[in-house]
PDB file of N, CA and C in Angstrom:
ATOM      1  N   UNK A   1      65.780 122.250  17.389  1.00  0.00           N
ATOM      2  CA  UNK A   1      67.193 121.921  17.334  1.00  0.00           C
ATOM      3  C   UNK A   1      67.961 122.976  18.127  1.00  0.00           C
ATOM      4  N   UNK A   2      68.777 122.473  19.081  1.00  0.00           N
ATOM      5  CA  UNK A   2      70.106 123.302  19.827  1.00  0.00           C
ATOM      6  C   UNK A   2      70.548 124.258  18.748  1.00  0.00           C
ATOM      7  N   UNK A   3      71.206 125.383  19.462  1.00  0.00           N
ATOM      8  CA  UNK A   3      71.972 126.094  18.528  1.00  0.00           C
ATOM      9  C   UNK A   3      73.551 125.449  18.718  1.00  0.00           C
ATOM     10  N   UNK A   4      73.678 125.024  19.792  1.00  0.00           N
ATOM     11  CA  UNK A   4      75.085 124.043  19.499  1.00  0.00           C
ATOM     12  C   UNK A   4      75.151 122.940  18.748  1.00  0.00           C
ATOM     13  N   UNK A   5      73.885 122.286  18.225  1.00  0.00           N
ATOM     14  CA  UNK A   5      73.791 121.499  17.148  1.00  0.00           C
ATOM     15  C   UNK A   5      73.945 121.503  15.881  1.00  0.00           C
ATOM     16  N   UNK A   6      73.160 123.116  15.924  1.00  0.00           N
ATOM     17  CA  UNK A   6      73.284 123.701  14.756  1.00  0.00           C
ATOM     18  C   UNK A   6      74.629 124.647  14.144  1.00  0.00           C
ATOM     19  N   UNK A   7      75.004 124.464  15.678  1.00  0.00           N
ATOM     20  CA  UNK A   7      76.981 125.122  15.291  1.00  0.00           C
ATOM     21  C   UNK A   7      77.349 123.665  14.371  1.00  0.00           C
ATOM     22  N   UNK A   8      77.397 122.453  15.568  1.00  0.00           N
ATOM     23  CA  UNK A   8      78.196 121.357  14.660  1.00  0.00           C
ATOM     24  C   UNK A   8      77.735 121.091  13.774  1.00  0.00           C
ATOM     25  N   UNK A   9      76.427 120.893  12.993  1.00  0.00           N
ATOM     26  CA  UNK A   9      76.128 120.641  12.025  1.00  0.00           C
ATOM     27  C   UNK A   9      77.042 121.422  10.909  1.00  0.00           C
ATOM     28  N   UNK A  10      76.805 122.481  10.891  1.00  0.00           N
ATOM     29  CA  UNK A  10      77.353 123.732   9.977  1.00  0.00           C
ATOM     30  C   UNK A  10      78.935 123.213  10.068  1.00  0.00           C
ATOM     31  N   UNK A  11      79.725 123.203  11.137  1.00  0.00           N
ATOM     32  CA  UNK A  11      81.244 122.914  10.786  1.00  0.00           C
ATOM     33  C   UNK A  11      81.144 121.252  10.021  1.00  0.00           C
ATOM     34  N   UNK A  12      80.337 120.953  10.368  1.00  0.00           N
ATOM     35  CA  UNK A  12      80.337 119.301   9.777  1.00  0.00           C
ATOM     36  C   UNK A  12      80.164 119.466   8.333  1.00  0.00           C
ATOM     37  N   UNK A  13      79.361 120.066   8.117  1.00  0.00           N
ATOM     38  CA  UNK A  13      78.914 120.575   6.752  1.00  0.00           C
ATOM     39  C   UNK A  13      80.259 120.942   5.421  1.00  0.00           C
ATOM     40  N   UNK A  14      80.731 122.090   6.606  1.00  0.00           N
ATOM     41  CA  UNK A  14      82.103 122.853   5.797  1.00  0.00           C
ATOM     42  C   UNK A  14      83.294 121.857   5.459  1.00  0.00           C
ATOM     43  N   UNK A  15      82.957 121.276   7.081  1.00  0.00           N
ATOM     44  CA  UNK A  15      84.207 120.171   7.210  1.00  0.00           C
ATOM     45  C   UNK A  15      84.135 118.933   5.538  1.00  0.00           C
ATOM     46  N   UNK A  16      83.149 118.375   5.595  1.00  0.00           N
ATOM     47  CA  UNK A  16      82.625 117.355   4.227  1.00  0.00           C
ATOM     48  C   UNK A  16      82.792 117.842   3.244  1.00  0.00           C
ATOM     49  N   UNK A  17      82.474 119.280   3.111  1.00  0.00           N
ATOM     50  CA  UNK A  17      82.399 120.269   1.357  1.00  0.00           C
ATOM     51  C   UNK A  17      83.893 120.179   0.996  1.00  0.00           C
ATOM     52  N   UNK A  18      84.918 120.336   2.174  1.00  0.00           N
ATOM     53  CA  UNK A  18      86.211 120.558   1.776  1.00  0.00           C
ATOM     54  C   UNK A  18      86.761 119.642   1.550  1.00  0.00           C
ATOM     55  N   UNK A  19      86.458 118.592   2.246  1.00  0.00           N
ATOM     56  CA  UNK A  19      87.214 116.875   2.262  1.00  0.00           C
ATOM     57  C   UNK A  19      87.326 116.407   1.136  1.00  0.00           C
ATOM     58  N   UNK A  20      85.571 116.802   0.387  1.00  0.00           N
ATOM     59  CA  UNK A  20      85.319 116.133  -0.932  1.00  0.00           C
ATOM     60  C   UNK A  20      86.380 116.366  -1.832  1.00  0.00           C
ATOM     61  N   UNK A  21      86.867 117.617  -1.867  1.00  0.00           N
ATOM     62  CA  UNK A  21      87.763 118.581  -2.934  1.00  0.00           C
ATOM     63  C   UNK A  21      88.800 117.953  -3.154  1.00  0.00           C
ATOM     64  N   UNK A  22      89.443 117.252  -2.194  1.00  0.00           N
ATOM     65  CA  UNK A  22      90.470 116.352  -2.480  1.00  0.00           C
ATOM     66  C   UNK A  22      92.089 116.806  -1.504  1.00  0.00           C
ATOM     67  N   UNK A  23      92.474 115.951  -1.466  1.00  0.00           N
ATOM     68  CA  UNK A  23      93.223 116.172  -0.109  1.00  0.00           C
ATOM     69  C   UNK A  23      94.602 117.636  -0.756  1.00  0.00           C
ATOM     70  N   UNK A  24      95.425 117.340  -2.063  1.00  0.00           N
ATOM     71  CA  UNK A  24      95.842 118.501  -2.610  1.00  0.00           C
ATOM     72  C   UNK A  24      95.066 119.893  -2.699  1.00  0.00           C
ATOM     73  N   UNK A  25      93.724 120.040  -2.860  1.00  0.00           N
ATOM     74  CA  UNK A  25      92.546 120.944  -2.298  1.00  0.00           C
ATOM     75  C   UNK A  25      92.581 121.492  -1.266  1.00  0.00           C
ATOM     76  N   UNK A  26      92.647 120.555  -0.114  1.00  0.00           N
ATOM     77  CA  UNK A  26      92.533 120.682   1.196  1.00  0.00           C
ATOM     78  C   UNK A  26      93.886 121.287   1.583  1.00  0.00           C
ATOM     79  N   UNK A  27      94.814 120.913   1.014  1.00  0.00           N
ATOM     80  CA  UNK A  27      95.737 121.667   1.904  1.00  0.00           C
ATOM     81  C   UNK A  27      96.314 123.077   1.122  1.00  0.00           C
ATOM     82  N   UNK A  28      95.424 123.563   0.179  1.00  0.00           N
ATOM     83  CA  UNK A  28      95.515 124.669  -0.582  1.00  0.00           C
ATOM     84  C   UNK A  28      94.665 125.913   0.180  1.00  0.00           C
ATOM     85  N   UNK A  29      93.590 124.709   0.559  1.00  0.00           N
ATOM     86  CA  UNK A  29      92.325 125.707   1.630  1.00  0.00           C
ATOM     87  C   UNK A  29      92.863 126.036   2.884  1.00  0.00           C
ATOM     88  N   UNK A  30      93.870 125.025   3.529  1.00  0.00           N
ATOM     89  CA  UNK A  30      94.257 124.949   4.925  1.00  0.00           C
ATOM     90  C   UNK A  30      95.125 126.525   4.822  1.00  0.00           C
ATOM     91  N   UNK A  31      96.103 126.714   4.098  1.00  0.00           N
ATOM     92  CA  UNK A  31      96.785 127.493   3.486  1.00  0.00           C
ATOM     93  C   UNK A  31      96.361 129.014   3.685  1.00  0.00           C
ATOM     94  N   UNK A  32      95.172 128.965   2.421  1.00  0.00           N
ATOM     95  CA  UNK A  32      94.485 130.358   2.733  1.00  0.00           C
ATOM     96  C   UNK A  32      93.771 130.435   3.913  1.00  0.00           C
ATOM     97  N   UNK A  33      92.890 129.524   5.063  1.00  0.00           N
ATOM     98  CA  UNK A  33      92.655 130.025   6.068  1.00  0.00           C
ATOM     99  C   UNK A  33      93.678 130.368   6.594  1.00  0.00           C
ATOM    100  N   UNK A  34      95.034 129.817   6.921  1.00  0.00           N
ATOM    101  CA  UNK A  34      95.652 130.432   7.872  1.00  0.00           C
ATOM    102  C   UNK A  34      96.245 131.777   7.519  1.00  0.00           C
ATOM    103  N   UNK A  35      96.111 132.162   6.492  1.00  0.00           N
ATOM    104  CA  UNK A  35      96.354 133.867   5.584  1.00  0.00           C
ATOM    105  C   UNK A  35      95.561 134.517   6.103  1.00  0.00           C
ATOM    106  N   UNK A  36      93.955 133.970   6.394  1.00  0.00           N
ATOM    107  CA  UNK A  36      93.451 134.596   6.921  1.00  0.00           C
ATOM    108  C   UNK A  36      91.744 134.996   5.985  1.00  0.00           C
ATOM    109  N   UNK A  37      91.825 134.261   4.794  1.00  0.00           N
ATOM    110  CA  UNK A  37      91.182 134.386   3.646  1.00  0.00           C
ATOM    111  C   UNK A  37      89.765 133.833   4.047  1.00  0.00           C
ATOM    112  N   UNK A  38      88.738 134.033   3.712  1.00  0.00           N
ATOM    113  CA  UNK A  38      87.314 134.161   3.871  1.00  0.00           C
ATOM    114  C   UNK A  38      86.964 133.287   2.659  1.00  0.00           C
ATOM    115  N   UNK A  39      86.604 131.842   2.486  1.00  0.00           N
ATOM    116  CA  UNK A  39      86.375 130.822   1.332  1.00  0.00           C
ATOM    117  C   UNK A  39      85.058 131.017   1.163  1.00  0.00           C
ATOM    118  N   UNK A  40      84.314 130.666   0.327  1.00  0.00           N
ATOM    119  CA  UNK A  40      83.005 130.155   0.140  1.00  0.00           C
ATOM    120  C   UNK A  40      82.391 129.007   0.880  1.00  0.00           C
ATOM    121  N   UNK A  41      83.520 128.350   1.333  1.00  0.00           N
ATOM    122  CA  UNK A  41      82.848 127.141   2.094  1.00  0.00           C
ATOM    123  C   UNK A  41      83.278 127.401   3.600  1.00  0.00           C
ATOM    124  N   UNK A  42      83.616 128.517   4.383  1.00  0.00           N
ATOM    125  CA  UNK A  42      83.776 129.305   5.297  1.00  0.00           C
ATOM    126  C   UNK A  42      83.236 130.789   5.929  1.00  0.00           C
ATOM    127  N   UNK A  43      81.999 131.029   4.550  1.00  0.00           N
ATOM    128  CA  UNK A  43      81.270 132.295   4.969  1.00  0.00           C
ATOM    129  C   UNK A  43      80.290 132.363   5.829  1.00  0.00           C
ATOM    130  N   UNK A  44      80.128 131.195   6.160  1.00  0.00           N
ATOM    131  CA  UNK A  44      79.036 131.408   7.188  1.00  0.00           C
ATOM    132  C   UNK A  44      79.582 130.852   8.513  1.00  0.00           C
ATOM    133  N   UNK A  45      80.653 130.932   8.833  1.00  0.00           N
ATOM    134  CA  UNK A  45      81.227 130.484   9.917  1.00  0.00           C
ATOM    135  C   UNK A  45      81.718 132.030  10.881  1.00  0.00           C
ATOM    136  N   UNK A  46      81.977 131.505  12.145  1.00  0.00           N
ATOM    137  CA  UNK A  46      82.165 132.901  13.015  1.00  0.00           C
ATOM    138  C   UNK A  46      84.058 132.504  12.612  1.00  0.00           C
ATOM    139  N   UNK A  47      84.706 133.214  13.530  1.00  0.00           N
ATOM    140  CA  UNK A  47      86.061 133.284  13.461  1.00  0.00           C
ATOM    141  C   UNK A  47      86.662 132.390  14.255  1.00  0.00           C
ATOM    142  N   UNK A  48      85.869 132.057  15.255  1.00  0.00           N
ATOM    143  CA  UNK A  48      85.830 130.838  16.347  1.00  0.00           C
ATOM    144  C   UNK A  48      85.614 129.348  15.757  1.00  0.00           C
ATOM    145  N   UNK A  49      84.686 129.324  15.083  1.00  0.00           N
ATOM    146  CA  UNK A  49      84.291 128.330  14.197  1.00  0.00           C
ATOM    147  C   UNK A  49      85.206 128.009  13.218  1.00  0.00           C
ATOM    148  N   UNK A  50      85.892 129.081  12.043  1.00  0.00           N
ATOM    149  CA  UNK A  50      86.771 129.139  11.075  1.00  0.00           C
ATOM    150  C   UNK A  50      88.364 128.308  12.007  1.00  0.00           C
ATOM    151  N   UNK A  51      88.633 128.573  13.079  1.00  0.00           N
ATOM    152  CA  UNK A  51      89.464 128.593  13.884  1.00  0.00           C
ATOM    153  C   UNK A  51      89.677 126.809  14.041  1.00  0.00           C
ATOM    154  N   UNK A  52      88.386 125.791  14.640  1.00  0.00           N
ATOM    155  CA  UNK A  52      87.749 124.973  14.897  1.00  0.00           C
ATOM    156  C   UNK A  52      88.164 124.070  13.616  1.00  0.00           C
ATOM    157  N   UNK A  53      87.817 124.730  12.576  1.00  0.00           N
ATOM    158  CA  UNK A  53      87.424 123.889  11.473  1.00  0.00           C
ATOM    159  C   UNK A  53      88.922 123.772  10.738  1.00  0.00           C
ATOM    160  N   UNK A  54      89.712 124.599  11.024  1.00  0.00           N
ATOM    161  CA  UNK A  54      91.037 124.648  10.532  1.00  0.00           C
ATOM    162  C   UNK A  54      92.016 123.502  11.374  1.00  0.00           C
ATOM    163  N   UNK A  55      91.775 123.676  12.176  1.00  0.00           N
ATOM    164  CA  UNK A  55      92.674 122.892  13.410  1.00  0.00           C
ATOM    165  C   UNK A  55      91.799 121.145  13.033  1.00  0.00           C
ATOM    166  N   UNK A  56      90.852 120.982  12.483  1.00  0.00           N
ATOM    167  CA  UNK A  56      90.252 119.354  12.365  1.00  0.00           C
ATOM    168  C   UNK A  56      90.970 119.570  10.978  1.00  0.00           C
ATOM    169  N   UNK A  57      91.031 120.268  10.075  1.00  0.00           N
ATOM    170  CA  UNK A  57      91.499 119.875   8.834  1.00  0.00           C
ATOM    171  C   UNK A  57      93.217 119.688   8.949  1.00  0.00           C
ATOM    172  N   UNK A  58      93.731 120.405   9.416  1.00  0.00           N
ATOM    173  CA  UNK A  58      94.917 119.969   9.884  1.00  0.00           C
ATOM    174  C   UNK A  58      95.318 118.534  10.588  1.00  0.00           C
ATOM    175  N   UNK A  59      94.564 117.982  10.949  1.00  0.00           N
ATOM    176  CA  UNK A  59      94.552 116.860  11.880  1.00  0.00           C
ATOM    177  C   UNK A  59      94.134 115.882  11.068  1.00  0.00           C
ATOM    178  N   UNK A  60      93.527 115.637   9.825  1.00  0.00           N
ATOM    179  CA  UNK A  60      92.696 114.850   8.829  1.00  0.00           C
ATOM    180  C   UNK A  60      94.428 115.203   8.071  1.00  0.00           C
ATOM    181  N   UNK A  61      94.699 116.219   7.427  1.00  0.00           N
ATOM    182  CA  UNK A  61      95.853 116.362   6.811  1.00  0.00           C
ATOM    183  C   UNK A  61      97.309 115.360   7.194  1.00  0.00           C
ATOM    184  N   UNK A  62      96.938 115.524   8.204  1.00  0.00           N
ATOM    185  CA  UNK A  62      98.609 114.747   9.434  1.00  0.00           C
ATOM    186  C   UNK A  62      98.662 113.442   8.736  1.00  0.00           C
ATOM    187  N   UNK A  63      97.124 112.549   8.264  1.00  0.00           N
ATOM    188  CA  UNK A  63      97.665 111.317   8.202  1.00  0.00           C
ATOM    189  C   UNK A  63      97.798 111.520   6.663  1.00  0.00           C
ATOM    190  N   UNK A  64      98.116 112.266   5.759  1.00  0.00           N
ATOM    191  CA  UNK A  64      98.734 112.428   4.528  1.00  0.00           C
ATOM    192  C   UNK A  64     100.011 112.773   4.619  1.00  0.00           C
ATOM    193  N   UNK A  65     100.193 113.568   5.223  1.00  0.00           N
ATOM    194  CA  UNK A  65     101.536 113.511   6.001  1.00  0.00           C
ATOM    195  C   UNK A  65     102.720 112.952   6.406  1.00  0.00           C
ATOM    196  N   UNK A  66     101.905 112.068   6.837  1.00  0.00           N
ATOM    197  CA  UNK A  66     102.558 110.897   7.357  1.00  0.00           C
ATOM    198  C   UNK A  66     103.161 110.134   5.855  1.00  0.00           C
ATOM    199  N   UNK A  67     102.420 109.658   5.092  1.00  0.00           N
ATOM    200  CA  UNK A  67     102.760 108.551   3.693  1.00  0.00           C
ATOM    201  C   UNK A  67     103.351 109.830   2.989  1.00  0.00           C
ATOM    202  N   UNK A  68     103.134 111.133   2.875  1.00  0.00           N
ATOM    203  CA  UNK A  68     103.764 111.390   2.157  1.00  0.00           C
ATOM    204  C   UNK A  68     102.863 111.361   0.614  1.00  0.00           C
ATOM    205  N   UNK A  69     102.011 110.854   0.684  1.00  0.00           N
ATOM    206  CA  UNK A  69     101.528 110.761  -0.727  1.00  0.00           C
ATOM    207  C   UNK A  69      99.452 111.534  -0.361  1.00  0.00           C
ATOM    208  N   UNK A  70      99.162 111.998  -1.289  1.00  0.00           N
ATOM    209  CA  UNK A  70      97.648 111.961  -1.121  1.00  0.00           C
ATOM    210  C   UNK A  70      96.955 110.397  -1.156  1.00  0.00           C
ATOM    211  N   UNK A  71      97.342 109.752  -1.659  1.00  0.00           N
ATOM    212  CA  UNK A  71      96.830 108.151  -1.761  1.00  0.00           C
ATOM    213  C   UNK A  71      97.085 107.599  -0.256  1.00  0.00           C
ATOM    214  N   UNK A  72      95.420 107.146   0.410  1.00  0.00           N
ATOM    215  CA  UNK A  72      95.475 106.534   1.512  1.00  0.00           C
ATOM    216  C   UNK A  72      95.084 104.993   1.425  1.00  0.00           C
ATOM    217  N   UNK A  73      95.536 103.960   1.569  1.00  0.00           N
ATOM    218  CA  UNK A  73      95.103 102.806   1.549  1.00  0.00           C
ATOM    219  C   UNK A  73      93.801 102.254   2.755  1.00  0.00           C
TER     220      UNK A  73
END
């Protein structure tokens, strides 16, 4: 296996662990990364990666955003 595979795998990984948590979750996590905070579901990531994975959760966030509600139809 690539080690660029094995980069995306790993953000894919982090990316799913956090999603699960629930979108009020998610934007509690979005929060402390941008503080700057080191999660459990972010320790094995570089700062580049942490960086990566913040900017897709933000972008998954937008369409909550949008309704205004955590409930997506």
């Amino acid at each position: 296996m690539s080690e660029d595979k094995l980069i995306h795998d790993c953000l894919e990984n982090s990316l799913e662990n956090i999603c699960q948590q629930g979108c009020r979750q998610v934007s509690q996590i979005i929060l402390q990364m941008e503080q700057g905070e080191t999660l459990p579901e972010t320790t094995l990531l570089s700062a580049a990666q942490r960086q990566l994975l913040l900017l897709e959760l933000k972008a998954i966030m937008a369409v909550y955003e949008k309704t205004g509600s955590c409930d997506v139809d």
